[in-house]
PDB file of N, CA and C in Angstrom:
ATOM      1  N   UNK A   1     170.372  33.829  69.441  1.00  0.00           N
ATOM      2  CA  UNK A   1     168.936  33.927  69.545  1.00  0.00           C
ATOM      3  C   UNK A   1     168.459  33.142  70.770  1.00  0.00           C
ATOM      4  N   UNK A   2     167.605  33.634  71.570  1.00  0.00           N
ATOM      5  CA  UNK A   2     166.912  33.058  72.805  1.00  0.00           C
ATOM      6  C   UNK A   2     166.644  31.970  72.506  1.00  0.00           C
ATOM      7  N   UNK A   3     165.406  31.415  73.383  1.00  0.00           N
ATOM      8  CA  UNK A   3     165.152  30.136  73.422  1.00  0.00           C
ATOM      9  C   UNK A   3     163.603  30.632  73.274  1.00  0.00           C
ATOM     10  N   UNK A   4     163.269  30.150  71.920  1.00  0.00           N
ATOM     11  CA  UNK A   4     161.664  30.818  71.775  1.00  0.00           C
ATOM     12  C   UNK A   4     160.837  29.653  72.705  1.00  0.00           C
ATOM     13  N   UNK A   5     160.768  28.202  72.945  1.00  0.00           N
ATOM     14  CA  UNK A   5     160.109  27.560  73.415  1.00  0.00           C
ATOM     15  C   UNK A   5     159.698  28.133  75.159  1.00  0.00           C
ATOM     16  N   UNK A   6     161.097  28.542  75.471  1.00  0.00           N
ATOM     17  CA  UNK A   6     160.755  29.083  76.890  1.00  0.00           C
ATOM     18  C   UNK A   6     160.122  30.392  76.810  1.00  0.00           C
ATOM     19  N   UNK A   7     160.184  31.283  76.024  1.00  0.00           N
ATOM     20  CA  UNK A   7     159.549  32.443  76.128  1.00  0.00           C
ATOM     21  C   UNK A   7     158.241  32.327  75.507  1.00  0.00           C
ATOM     22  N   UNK A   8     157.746  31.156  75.071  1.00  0.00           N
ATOM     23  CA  UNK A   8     156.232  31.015  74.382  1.00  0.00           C
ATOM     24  C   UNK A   8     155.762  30.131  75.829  1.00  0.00           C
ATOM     25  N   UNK A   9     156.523  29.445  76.389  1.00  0.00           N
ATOM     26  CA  UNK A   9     155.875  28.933  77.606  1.00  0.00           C
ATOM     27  C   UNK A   9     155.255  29.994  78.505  1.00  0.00           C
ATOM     28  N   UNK A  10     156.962  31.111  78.803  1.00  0.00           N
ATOM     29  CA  UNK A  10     156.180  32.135  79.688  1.00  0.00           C
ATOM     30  C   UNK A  10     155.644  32.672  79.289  1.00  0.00           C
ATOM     31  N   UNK A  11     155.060  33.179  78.014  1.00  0.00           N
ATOM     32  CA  UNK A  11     154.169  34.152  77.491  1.00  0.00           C
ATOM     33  C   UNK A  11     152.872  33.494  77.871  1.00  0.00           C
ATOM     34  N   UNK A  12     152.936  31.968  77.377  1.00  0.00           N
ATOM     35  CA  UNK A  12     151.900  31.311  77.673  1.00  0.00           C
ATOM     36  C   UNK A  12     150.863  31.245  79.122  1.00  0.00           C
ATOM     37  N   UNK A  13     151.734  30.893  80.136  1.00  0.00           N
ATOM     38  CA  UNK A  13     151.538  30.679  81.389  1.00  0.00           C
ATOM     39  C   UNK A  13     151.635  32.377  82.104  1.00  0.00           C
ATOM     40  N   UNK A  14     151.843  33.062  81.758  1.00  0.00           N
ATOM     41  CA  UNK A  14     151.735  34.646  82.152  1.00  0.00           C
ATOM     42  C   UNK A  14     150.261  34.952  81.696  1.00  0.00           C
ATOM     43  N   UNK A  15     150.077  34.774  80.510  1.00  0.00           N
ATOM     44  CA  UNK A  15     148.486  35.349  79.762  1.00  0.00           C
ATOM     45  C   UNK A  15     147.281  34.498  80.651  1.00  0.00           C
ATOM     46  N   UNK A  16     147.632  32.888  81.149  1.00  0.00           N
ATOM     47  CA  UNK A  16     146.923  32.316  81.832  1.00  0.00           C
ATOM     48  C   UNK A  16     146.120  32.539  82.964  1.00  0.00           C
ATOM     49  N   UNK A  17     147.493  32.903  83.524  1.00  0.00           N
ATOM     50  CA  UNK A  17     147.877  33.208  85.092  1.00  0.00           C
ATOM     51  C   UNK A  17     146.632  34.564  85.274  1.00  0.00           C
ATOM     52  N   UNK A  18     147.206  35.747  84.280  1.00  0.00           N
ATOM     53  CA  UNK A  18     146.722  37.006  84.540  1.00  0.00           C
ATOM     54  C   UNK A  18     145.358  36.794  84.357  1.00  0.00           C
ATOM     55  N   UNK A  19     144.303  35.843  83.307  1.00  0.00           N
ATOM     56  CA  UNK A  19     143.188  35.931  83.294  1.00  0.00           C
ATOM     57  C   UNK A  19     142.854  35.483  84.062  1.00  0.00           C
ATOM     58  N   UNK A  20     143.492  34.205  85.262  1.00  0.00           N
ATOM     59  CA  UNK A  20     142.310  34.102  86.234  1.00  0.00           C
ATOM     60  C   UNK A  20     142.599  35.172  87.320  1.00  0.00           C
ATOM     61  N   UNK A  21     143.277  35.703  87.493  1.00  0.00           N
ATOM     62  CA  UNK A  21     143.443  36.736  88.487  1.00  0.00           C
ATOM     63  C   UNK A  21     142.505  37.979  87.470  1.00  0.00           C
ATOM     64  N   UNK A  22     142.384  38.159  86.481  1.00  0.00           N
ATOM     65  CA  UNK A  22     141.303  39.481  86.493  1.00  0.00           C
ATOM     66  C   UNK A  22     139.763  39.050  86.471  1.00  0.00           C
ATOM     67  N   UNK A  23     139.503  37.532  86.729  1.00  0.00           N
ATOM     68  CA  UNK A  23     138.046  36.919  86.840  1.00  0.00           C
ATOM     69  C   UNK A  23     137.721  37.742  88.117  1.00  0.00           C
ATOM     70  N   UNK A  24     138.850  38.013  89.340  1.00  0.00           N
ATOM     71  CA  UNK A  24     138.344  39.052  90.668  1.00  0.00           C
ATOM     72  C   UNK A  24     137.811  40.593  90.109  1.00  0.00           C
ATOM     73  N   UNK A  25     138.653  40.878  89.107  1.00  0.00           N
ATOM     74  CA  UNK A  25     138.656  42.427  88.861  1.00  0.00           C
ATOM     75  C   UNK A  25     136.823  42.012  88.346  1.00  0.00           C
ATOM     76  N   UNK A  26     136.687  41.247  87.397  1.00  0.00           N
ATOM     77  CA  UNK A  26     135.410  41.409  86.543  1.00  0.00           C
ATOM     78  C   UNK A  26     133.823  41.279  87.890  1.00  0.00           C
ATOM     79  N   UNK A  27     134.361  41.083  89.057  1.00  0.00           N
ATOM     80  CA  UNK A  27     133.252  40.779  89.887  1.00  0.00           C
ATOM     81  C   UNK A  27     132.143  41.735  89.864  1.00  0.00           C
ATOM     82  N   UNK A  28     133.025  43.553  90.538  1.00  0.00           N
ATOM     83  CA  UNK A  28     132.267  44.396  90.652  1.00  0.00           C
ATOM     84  C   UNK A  28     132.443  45.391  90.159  1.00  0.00           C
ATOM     85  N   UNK A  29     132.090  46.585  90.846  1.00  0.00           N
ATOM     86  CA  UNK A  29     132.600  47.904  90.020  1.00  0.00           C
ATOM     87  C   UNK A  29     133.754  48.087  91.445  1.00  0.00           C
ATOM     88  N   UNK A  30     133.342  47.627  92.092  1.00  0.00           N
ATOM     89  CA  UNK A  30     133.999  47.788  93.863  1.00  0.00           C
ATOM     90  C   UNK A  30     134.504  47.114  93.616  1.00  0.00           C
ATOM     91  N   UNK A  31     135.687  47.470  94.735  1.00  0.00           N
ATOM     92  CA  UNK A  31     137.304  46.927  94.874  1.00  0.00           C
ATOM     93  C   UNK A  31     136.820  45.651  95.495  1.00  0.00           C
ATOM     94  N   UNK A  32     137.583  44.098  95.405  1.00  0.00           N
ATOM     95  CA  UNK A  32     137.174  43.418  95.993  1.00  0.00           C
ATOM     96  C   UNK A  32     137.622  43.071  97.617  1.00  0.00           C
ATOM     97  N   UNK A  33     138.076  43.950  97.977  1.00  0.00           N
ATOM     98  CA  UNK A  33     137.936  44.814  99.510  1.00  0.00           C
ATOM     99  C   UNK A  33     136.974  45.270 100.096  1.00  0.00           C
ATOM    100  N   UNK A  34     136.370  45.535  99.236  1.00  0.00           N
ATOM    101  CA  UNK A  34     134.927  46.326  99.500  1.00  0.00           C
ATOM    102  C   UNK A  34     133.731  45.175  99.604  1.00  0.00           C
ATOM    103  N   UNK A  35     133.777  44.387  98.560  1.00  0.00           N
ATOM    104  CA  UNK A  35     132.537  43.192  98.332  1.00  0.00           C
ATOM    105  C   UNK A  35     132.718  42.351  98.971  1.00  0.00           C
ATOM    106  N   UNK A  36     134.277  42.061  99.520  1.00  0.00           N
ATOM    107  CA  UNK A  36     134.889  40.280 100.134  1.00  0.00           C
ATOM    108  C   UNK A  36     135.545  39.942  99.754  1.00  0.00           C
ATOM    109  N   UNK A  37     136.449  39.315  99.756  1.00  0.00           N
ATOM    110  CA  UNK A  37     137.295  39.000  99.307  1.00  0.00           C
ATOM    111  C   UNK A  37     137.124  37.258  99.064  1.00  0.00           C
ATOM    112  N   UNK A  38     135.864  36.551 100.361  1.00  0.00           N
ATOM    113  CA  UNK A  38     135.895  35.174  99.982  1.00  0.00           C
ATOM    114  C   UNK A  38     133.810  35.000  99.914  1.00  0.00           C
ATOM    115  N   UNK A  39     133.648  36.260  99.410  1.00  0.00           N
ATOM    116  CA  UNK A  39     132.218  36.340  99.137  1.00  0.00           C
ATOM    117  C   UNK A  39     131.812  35.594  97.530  1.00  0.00           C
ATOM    118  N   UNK A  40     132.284  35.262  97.287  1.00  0.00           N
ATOM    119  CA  UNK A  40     131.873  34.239  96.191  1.00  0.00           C
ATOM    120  C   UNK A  40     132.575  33.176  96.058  1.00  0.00           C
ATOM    121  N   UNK A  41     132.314  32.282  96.688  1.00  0.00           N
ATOM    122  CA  UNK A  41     133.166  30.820  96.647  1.00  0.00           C
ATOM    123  C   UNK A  41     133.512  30.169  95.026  1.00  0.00           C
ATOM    124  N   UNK A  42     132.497  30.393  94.128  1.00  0.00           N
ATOM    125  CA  UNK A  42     132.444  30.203  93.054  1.00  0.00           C
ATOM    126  C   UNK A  42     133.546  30.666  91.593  1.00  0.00           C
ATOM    127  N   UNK A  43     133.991  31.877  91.932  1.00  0.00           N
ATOM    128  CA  UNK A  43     135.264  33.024  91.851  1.00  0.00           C
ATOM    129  C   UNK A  43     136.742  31.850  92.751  1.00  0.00           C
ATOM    130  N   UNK A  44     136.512  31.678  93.768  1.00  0.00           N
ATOM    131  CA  UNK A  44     137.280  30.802  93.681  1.00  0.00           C
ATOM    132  C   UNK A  44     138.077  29.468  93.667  1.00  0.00           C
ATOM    133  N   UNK A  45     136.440  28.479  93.438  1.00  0.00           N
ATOM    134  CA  UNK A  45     136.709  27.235  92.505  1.00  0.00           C
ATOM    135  C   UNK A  45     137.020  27.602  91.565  1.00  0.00           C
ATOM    136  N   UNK A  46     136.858  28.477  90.664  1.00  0.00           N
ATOM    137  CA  UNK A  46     136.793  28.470  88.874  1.00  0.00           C
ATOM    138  C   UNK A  46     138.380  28.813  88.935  1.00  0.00           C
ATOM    139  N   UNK A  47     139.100  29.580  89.600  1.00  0.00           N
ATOM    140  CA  UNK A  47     140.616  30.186  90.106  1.00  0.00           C
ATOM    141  C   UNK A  47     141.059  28.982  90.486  1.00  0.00           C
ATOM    142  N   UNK A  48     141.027  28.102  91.317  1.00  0.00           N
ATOM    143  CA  UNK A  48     141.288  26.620  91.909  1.00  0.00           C
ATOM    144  C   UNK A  48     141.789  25.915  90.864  1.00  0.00           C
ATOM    145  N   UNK A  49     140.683  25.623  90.010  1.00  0.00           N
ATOM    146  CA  UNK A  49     140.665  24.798  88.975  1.00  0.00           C
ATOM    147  C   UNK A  49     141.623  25.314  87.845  1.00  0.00           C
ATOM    148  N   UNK A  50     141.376  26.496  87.586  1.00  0.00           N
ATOM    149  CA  UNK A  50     142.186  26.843  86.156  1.00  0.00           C
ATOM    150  C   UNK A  50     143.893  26.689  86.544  1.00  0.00           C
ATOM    151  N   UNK A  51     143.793  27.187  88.211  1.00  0.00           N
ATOM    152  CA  UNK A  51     145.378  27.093  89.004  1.00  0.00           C
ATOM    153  C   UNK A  51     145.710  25.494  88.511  1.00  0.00           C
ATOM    154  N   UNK A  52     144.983  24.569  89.262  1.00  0.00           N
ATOM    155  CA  UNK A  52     145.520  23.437  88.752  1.00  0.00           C
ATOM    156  C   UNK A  52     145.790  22.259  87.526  1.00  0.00           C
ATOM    157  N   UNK A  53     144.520  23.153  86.583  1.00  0.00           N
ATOM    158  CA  UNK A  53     145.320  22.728  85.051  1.00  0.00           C
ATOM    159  C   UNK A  53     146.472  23.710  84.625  1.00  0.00           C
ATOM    160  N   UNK A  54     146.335  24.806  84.931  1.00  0.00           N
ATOM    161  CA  UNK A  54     148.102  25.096  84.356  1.00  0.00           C
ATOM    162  C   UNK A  54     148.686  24.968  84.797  1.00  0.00           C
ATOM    163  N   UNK A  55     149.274  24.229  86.279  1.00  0.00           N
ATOM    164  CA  UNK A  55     150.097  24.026  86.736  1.00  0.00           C
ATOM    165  C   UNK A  55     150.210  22.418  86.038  1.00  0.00           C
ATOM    166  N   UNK A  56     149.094  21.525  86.011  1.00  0.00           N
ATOM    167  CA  UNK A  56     149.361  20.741  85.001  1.00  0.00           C
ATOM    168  C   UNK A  56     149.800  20.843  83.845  1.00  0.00           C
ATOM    169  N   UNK A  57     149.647  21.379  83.259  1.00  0.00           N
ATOM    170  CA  UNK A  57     150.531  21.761  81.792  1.00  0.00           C
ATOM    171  C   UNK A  57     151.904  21.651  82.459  1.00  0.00           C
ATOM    172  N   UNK A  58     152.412  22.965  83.103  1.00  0.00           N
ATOM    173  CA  UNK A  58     153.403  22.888  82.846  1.00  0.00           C
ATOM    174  C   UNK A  58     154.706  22.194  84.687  1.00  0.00           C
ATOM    175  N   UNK A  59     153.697  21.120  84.756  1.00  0.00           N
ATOM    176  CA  UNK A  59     154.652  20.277  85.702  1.00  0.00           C
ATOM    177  C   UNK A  59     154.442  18.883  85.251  1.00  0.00           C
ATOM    178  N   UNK A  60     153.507  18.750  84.960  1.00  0.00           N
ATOM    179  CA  UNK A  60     153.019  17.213  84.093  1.00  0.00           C
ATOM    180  C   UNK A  60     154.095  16.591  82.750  1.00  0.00           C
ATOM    181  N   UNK A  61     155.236  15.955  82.434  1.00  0.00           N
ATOM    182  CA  UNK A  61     155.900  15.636  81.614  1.00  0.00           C
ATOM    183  C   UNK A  61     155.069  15.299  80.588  1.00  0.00           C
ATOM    184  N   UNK A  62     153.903  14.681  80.379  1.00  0.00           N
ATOM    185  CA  UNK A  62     153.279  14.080  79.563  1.00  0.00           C
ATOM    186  C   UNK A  62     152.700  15.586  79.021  1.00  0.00           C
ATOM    187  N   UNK A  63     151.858  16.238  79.638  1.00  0.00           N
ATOM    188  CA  UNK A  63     151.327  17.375  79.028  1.00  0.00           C
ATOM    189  C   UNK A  63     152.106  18.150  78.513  1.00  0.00           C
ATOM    190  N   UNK A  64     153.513  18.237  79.027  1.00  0.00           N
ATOM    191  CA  UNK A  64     154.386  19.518  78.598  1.00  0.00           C
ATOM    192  C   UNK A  64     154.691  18.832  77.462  1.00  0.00           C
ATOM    193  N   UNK A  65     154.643  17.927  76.965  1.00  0.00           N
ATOM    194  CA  UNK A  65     154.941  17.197  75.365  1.00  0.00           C
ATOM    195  C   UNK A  65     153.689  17.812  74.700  1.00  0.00           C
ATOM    196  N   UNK A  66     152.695  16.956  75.310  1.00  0.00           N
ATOM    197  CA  UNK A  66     151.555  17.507  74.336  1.00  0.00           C
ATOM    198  C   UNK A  66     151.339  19.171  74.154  1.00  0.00           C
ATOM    199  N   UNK A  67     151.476  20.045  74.482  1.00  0.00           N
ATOM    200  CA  UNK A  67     151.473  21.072  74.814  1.00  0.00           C
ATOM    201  C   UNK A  67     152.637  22.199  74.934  1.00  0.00           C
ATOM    202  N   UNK A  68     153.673  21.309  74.374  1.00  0.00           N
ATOM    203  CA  UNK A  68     155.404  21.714  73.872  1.00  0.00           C
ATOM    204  C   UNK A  68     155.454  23.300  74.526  1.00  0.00           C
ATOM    205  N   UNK A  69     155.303  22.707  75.735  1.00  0.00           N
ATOM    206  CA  UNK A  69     156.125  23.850  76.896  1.00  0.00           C
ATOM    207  C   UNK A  69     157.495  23.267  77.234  1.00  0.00           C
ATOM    208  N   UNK A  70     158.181  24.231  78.069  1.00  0.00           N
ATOM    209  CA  UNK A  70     159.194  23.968  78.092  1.00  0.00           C
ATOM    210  C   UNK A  70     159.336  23.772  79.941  1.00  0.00           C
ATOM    211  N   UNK A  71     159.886  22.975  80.602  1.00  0.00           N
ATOM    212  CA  UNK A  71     160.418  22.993  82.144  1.00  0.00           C
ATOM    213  C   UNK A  71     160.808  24.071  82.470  1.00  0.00           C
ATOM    214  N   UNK A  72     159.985  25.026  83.848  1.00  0.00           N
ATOM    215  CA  UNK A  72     160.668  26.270  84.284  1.00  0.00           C
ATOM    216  C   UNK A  72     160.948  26.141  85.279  1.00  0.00           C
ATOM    217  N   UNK A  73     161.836  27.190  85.734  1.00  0.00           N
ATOM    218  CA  UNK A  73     162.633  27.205  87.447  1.00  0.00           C
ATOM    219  C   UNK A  73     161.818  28.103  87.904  1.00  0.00           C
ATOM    220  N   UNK A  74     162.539  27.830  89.118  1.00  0.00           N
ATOM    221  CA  UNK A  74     161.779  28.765  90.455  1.00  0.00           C
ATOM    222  C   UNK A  74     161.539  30.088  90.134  1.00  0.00           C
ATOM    223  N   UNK A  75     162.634  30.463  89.409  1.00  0.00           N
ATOM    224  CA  UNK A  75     162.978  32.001  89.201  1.00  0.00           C
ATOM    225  C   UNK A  75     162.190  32.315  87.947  1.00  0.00           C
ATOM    226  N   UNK A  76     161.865  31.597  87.120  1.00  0.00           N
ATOM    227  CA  UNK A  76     160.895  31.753  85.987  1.00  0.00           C
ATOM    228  C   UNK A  76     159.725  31.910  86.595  1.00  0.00           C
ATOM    229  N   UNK A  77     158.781  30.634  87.223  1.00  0.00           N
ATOM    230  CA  UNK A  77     157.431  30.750  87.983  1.00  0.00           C
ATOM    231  C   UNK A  77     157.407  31.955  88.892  1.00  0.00           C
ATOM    232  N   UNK A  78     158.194  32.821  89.638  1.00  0.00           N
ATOM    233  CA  UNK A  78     157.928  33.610  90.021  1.00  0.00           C
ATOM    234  C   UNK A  78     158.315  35.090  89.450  1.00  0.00           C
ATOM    235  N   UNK A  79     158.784  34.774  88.222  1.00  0.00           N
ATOM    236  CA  UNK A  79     158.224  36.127  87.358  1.00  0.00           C
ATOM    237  C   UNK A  79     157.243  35.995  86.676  1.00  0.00           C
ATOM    238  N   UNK A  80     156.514  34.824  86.652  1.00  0.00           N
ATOM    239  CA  UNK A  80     154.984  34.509  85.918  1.00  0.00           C
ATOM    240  C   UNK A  80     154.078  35.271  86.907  1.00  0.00           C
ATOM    241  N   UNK A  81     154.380  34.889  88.089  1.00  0.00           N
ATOM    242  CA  UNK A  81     153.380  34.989  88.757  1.00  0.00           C
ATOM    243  C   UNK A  81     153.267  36.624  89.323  1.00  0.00           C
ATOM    244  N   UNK A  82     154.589  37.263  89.397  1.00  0.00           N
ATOM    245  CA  UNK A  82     154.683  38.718  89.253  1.00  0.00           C
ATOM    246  C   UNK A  82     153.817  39.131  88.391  1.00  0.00           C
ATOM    247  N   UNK A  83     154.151  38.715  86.918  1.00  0.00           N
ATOM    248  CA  UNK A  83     153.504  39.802  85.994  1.00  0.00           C
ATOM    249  C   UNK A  83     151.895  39.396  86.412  1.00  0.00           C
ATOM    250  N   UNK A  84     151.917  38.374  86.322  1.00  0.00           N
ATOM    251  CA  UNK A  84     150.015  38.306  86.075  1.00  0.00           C
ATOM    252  C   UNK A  84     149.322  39.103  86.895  1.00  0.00           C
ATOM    253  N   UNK A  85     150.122  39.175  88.379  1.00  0.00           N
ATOM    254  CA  UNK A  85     149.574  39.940  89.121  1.00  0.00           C
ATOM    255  C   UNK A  85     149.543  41.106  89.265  1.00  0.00           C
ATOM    256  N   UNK A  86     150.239  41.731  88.544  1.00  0.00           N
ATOM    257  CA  UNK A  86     150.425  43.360  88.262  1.00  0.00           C
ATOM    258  C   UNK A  86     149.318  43.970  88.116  1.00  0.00           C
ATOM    259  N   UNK A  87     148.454  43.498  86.780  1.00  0.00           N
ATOM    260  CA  UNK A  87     147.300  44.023  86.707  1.00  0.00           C
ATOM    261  C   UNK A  87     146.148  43.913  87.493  1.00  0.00           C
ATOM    262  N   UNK A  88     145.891  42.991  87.908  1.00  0.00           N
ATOM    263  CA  UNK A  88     145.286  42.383  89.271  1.00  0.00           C
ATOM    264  C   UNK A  88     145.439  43.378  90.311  1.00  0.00           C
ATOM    265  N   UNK A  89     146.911  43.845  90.987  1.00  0.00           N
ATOM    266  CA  UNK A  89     146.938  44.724  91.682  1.00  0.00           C
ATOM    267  C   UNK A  89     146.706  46.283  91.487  1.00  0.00           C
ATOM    268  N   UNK A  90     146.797  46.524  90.041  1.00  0.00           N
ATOM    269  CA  UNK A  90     145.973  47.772  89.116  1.00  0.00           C
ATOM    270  C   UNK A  90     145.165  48.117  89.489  1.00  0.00           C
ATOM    271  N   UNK A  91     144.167  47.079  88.852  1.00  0.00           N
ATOM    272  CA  UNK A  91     143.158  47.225  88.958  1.00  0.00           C
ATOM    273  C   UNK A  91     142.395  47.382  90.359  1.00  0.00           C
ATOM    274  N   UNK A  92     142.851  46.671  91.286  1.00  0.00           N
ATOM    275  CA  UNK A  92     142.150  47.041  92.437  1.00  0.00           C
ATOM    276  C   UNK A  92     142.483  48.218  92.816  1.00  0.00           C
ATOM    277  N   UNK A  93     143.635  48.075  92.929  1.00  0.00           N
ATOM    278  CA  UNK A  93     143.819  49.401  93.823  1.00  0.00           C
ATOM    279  C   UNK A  93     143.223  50.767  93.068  1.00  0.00           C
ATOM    280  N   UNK A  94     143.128  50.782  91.644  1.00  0.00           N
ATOM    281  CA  UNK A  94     142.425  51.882  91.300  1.00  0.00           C
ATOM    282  C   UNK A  94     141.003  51.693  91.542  1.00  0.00           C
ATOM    283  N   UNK A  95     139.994  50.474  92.204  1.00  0.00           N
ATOM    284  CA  UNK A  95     138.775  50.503  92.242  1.00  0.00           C
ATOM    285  C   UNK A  95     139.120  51.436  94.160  1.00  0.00           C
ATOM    286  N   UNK A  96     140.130  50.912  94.503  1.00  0.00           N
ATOM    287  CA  UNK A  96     139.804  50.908  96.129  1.00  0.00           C
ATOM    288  C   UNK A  96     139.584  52.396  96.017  1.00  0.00           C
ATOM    289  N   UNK A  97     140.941  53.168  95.379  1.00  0.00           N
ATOM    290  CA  UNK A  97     140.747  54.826  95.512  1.00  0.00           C
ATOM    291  C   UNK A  97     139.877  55.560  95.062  1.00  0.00           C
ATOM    292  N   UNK A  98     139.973  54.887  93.798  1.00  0.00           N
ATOM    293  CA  UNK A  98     138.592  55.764  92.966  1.00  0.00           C
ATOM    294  C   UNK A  98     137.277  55.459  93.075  1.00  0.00           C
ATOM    295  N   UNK A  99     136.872  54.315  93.320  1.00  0.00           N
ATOM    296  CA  UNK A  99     135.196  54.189  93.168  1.00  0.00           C
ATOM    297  C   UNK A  99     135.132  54.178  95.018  1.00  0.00           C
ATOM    298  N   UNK A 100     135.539  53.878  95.919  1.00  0.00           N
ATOM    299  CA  UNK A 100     135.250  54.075  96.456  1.00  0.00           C
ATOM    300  C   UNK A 100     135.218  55.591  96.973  1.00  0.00           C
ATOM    301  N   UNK A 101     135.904  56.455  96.880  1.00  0.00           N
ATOM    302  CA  UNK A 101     135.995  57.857  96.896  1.00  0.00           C
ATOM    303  C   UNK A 101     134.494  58.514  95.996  1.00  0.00           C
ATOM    304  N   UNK A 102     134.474  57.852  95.435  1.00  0.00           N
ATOM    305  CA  UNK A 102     133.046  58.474  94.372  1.00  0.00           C
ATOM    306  C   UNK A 102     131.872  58.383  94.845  1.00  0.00           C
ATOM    307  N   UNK A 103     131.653  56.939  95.698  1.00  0.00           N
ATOM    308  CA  UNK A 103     130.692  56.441  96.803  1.00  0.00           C
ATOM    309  C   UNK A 103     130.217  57.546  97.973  1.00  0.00           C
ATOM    310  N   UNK A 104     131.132  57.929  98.193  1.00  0.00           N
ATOM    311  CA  UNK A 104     131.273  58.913  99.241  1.00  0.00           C
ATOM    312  C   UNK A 104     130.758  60.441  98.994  1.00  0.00           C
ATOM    313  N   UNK A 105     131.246  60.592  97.706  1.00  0.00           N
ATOM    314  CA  UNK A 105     130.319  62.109  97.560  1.00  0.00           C
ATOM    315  C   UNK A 105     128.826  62.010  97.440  1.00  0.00           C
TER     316      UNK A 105
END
């Protein structure tokens, strides 16, 4: 049997990850190509911040106790950071083709 602590970490830190990356998707109906990408500074303090408490969680020894994550490698953090972004990249790219194409008629 796996190691459930590490796969509740990455489940953990994946579900994290992906919600602040779809705080961009929730901006507009437009791709955020279309609106700016650094047109709301605010979008990305709130991204800043959430980046650096979960990276506290899970680099902080003290928090990863309180918070019974487990230590990940390189190769773990960057399949976190894959998945979260998947949808992130979904989603835009279906705003870039489709709503902007709709604009146009």
């Amino acid at each position: 049997m796996g190691d459930k602590i590490l796969a509740s970490t990455m489940a953990f830190s994946t579900l994290c990850l992906s919600r602040l990356f779809h705080g961009f998707n929730c901006r507009s109906k437009e791709s955020i190509f279309e609106i700016g990408i650094f047109s709301n500074k605010y979008v990305w303090i709130a991204f800043g911040l959430g980046l650096v408490l979960l990276n506290s969680v899970l680099f902080t020894p003290l928090l990863r106790n309180i918070f019974q994550v487990k230590e990940l490698t390189l190769n773990q953090l960057g399949i976190i950071y894959l998945m979260s972004s998947i949808p992130f990249i979904s989603v835009q790219a279906y705003k870039f083709i489709f709503v902007k194409s709709t604009k146009t008629l």
